[in-house]
N, C-alpha and C. Protein backbone atom coordinates (compact mmCIF):
# COMPACT_ATOMS: atom_id res chain seq x y z
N UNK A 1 -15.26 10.44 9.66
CA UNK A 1 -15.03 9.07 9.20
C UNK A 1 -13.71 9.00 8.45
N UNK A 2 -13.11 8.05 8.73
CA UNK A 2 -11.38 7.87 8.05
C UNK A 2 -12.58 7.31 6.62
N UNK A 3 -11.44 8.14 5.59
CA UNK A 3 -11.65 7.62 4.17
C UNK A 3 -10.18 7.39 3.26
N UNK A 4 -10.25 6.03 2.59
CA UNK A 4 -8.98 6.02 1.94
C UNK A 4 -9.34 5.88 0.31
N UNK A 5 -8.65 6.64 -0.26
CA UNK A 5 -8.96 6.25 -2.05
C UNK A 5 -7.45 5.99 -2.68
N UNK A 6 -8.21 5.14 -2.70
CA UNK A 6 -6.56 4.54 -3.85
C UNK A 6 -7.11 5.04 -5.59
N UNK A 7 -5.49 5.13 -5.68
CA UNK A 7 -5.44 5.77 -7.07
C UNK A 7 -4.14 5.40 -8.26
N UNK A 8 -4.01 5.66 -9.44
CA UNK A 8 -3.09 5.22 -10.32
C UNK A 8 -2.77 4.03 -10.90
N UNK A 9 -3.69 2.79 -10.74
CA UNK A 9 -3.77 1.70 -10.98
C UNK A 9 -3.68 1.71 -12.41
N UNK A 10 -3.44 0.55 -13.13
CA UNK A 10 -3.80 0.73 -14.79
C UNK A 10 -3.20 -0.61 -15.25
N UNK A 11 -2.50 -1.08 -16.42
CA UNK A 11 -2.09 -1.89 -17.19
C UNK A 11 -0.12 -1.53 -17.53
N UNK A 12 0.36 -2.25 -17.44
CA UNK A 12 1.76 -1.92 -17.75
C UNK A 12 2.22 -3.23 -18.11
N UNK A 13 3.58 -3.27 -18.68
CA UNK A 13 3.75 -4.04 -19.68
C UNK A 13 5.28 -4.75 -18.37
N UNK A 14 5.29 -6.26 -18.44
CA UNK A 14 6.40 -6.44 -17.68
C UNK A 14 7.94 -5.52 -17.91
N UNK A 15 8.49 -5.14 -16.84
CA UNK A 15 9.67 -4.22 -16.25
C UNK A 15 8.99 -3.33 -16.33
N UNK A 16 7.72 -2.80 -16.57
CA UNK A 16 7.01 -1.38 -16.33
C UNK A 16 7.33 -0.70 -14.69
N UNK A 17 6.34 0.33 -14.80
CA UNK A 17 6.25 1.27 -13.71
C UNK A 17 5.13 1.39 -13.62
N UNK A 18 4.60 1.75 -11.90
CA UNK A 18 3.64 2.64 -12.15
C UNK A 18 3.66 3.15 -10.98
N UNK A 19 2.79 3.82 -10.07
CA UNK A 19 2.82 4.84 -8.79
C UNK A 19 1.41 4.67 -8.16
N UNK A 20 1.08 4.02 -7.08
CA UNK A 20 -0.17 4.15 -6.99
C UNK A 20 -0.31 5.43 -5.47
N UNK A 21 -1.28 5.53 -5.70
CA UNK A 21 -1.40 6.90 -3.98
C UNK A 21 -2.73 6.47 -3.89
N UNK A 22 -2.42 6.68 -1.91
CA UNK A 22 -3.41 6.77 -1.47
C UNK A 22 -3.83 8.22 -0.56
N UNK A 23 -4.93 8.40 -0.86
CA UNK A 23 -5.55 9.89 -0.21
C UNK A 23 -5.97 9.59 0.98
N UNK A 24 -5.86 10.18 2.16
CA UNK A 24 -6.35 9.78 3.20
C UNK A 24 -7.34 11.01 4.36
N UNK A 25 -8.17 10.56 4.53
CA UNK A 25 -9.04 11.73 5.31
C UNK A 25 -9.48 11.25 6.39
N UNK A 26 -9.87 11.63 7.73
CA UNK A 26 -10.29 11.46 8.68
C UNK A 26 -9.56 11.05 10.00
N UNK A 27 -8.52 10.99 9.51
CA UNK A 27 -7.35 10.60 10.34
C UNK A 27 -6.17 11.57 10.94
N UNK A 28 -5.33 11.14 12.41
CA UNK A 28 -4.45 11.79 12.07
C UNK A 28 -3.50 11.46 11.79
N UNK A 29 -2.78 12.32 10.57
CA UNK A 29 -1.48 11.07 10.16
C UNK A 29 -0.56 10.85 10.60
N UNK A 30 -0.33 11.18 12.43
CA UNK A 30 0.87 11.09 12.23
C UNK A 30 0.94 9.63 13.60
N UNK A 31 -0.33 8.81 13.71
CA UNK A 31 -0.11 8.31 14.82
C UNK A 31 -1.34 6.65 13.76
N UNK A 32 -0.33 6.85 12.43
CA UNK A 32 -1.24 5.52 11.69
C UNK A 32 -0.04 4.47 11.30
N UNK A 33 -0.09 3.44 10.81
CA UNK A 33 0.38 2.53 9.90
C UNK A 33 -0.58 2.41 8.96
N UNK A 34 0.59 2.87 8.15
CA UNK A 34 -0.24 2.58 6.71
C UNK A 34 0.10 1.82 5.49
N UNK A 35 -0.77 0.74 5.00
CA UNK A 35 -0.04 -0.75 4.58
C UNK A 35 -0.70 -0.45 3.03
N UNK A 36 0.08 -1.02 2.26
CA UNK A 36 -0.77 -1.55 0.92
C UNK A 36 -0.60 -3.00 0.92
N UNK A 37 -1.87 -3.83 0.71
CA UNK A 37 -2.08 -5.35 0.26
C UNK A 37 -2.86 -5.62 -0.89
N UNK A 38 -2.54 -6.77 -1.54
CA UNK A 38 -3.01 -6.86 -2.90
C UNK A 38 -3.79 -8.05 -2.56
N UNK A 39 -4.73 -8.24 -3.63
CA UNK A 39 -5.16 -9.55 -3.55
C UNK A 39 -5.66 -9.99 -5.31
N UNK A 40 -5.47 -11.23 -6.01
CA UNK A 40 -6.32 -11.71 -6.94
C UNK A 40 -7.46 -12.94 -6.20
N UNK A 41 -8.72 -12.54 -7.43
CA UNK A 41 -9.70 -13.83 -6.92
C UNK A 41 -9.18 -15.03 -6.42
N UNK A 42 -9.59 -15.71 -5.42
CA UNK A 42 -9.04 -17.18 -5.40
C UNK A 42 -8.34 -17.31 -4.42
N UNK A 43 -7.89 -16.17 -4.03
CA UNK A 43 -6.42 -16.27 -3.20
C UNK A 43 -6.09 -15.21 -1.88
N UNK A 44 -5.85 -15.20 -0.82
CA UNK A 44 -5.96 -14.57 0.38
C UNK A 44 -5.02 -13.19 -0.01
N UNK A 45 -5.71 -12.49 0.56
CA UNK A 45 -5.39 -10.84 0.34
C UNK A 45 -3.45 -10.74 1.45
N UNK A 46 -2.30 -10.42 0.53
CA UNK A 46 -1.12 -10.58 0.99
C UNK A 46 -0.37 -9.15 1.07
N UNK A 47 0.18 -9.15 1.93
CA UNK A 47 0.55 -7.51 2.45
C UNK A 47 1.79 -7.43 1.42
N UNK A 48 1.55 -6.16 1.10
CA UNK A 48 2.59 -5.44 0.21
C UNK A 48 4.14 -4.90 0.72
N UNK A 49 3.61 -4.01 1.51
CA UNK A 49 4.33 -2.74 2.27
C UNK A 49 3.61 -2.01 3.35
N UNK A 50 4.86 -1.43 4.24
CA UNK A 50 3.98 -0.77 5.00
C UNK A 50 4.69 0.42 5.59
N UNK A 51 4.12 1.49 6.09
CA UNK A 51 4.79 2.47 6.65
C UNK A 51 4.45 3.61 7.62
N UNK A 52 4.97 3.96 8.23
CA UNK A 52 4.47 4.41 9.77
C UNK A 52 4.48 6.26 9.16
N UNK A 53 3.67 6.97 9.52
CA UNK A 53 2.84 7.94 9.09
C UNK A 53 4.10 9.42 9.81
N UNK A 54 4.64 8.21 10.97
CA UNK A 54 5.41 9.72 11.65
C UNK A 54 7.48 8.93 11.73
N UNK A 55 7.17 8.39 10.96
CA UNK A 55 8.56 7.43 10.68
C UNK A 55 9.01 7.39 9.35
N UNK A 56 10.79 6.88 8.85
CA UNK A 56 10.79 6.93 7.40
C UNK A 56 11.19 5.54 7.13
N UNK A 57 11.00 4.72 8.17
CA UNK A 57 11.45 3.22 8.24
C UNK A 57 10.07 2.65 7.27
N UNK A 58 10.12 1.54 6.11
CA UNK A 58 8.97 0.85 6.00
C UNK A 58 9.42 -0.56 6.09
N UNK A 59 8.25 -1.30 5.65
CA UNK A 59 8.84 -2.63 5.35
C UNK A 59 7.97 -3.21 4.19
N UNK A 60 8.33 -4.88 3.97
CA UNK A 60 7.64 -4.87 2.17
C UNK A 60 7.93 -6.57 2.33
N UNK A 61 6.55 -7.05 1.52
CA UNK A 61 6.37 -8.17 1.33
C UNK A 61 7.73 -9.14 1.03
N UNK A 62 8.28 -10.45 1.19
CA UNK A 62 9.31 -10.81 0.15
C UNK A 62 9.37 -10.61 -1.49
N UNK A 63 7.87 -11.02 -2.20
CA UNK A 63 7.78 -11.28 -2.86
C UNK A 63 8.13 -9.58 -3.97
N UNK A 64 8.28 -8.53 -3.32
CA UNK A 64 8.24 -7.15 -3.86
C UNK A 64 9.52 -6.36 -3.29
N UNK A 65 10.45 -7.22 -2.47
CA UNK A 65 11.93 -6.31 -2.07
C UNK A 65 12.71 -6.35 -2.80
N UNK A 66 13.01 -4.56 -2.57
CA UNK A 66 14.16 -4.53 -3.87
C UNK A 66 13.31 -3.57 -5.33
N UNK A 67 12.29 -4.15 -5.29
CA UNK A 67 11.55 -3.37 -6.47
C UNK A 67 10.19 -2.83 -6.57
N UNK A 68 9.78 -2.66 -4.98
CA UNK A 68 8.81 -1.53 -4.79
C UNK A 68 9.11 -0.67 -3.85
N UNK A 69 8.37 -0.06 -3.27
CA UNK A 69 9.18 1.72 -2.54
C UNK A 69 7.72 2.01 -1.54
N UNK A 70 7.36 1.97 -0.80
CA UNK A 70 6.48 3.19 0.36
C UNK A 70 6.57 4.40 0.08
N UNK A 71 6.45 5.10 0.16
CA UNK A 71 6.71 6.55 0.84
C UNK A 71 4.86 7.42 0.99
N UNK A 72 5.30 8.70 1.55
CA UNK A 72 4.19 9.59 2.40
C UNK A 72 4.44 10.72 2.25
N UNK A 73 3.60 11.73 1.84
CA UNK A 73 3.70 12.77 2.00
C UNK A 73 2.73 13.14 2.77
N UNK A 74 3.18 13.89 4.32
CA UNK A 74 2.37 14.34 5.12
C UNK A 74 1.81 15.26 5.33
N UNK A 75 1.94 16.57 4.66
CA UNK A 75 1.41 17.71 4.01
C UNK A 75 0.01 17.17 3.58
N UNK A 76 0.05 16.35 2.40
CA UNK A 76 -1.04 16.07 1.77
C UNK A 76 -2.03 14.99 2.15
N UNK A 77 -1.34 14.36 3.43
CA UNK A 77 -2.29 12.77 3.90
C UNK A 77 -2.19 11.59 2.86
N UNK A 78 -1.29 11.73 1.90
CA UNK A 78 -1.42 10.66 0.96
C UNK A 78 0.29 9.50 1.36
N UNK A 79 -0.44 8.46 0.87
CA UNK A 79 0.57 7.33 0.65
C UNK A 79 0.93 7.15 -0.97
N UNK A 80 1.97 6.63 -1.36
CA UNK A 80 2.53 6.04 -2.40
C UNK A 80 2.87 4.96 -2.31
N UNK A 81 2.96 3.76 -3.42
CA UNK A 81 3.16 2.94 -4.14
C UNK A 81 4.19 2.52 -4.84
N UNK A 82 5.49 3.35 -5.61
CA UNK A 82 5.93 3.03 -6.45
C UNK A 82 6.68 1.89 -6.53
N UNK A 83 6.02 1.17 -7.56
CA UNK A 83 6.09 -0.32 -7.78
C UNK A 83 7.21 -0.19 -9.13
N UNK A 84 8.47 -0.75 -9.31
CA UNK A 84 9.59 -0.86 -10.64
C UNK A 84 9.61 -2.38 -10.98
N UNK A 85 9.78 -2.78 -11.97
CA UNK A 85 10.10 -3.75 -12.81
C UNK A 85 8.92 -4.69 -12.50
N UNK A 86 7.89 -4.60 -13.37
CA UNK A 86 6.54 -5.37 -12.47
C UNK A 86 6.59 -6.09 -13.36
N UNK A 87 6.08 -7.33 -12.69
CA UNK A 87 5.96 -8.74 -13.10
C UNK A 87 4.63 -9.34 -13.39
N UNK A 88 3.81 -10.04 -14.10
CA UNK A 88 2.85 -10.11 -14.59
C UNK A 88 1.71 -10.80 -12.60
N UNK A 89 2.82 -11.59 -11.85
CA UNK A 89 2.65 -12.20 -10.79
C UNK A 89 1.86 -10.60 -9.97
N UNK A 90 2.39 -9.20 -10.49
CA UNK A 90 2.34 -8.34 -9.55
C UNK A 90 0.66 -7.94 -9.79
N UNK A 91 -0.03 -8.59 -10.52
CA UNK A 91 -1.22 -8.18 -11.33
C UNK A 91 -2.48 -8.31 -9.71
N UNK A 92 -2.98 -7.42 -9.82
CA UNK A 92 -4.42 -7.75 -8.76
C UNK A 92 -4.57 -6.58 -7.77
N UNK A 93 -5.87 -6.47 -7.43
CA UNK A 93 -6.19 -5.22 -6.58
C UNK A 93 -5.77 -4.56 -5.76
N UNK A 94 -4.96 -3.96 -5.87
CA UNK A 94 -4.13 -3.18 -4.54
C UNK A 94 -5.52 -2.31 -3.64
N UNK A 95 -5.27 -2.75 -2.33
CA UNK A 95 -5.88 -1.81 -1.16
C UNK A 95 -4.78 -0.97 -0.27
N UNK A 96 -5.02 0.38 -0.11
CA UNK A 96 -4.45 1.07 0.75
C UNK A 96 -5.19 0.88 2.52
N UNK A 97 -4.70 0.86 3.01
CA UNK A 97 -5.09 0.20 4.44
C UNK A 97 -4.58 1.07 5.79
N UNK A 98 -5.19 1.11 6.49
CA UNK A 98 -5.07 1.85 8.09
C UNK A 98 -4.81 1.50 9.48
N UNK A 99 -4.09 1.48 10.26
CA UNK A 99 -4.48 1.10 11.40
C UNK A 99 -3.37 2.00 12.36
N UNK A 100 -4.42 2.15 13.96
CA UNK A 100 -3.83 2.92 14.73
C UNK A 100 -2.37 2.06 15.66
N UNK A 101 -1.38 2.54 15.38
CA UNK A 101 0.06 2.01 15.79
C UNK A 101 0.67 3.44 16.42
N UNK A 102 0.97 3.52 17.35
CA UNK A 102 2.22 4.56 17.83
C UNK A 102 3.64 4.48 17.21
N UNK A 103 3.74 5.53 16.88
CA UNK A 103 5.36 5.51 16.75
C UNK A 103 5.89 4.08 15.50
N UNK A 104 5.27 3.52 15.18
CA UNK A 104 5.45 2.08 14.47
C UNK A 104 5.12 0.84 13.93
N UNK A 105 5.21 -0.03 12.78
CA UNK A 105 4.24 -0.72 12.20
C UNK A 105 4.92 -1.58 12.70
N UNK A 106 3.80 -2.43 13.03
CA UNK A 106 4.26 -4.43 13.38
C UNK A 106 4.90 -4.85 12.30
N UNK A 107 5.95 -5.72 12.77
CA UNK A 107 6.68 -6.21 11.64
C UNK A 107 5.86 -7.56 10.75
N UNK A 108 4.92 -7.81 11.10
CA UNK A 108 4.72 -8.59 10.31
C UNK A 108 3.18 -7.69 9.36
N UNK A 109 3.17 -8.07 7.99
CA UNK A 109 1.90 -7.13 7.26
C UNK A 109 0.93 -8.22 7.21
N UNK A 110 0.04 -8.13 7.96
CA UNK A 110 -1.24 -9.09 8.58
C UNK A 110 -2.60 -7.60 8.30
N UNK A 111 -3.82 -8.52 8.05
CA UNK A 111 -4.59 -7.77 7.71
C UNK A 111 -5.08 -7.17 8.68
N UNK A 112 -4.91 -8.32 10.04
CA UNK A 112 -6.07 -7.79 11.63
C UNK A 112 -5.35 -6.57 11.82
N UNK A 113 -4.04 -6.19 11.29
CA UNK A 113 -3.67 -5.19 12.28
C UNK A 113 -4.02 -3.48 11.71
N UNK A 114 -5.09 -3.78 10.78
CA UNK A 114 -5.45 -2.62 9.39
C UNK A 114 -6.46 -3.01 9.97
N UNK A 115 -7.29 -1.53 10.61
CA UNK A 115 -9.23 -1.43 10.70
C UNK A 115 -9.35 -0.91 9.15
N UNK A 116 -9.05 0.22 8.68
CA UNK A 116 -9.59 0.98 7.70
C UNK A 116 -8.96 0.96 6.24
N UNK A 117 -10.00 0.16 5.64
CA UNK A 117 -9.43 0.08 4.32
C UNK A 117 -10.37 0.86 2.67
N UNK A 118 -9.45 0.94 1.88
CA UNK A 118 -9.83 1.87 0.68
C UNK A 118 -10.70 0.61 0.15
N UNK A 119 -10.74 1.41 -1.40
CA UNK A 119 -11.99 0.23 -2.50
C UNK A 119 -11.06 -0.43 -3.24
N UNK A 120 -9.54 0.11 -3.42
CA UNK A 120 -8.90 -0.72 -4.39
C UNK A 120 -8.63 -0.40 -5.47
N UNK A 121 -7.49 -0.31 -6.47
CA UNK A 121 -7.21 0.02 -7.16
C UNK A 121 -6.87 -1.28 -8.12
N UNK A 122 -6.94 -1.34 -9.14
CA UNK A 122 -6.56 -2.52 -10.45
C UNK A 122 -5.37 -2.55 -11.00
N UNK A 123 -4.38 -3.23 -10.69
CA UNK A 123 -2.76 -3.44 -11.21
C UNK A 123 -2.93 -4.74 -12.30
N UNK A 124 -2.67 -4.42 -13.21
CA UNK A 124 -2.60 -5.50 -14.58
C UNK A 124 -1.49 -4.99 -15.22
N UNK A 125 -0.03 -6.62 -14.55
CA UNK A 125 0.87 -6.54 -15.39
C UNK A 125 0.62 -7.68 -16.77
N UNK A 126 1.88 -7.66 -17.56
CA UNK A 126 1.44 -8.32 -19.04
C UNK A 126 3.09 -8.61 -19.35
């Protein structure tokens, strides 16, 4: 069974930092797209970033270019997060997310194109 755990979530203070990772099992990594999307209550779950498992190309919401980052380490099956200068707007559950793509992620970050998703991690900027 593919399993994803997101991790590093917490509280940071606006222009903070933080790093979130995702662990990934059951998969192989080198034939995934792998997206982070956030969502707060109320409001439709909106793609973050995304990045192809056997590629170093990503891509990233408007609302986060310029001051968040993808990356993968494939040794370990994990994704990263690192999110710079966060904005209180950046606050709400990040999910690490899956889906089988060859060679490359659709350019647009849509949820249909993610089967397998984590539980979520808690981002509270201030």
């Amino acid at each position: 069974d593919v399993q994803l755990v997101e991790s590093g979530g917490g509280s940071v203070q606006a222009g903070g930092s933080l790093r979130l990772s995702c662990a990934a099992s059951g998969l192989d990594f080198s034939n995934y797209c792998m997206g982070w999307f956030r969502q707060v209550p109320g409001k439709e779950r909106e793609g973050v970033a995304s990045i192809h498992t056997s590629a170093s190309s990503s891509r990233y919401g408007d609302s986060v270019k310029g001051r968040f980052t993808a990356s993968k380490d494939s040794a370990k099956n994990t994704l990263y997060l690192q999110m710079n200068s966060l904005e209180p707007e950046d606050t709400g559950m990040y999910y690490c997310a899956a889906g089988i793509w060859v060679d490359y992620c659709p350019q647009r970050l849509e949820m249909a194109d993610f089967g397998y998703w984590g539980r979520g991690t808690q981002v509270t900027g201030s």
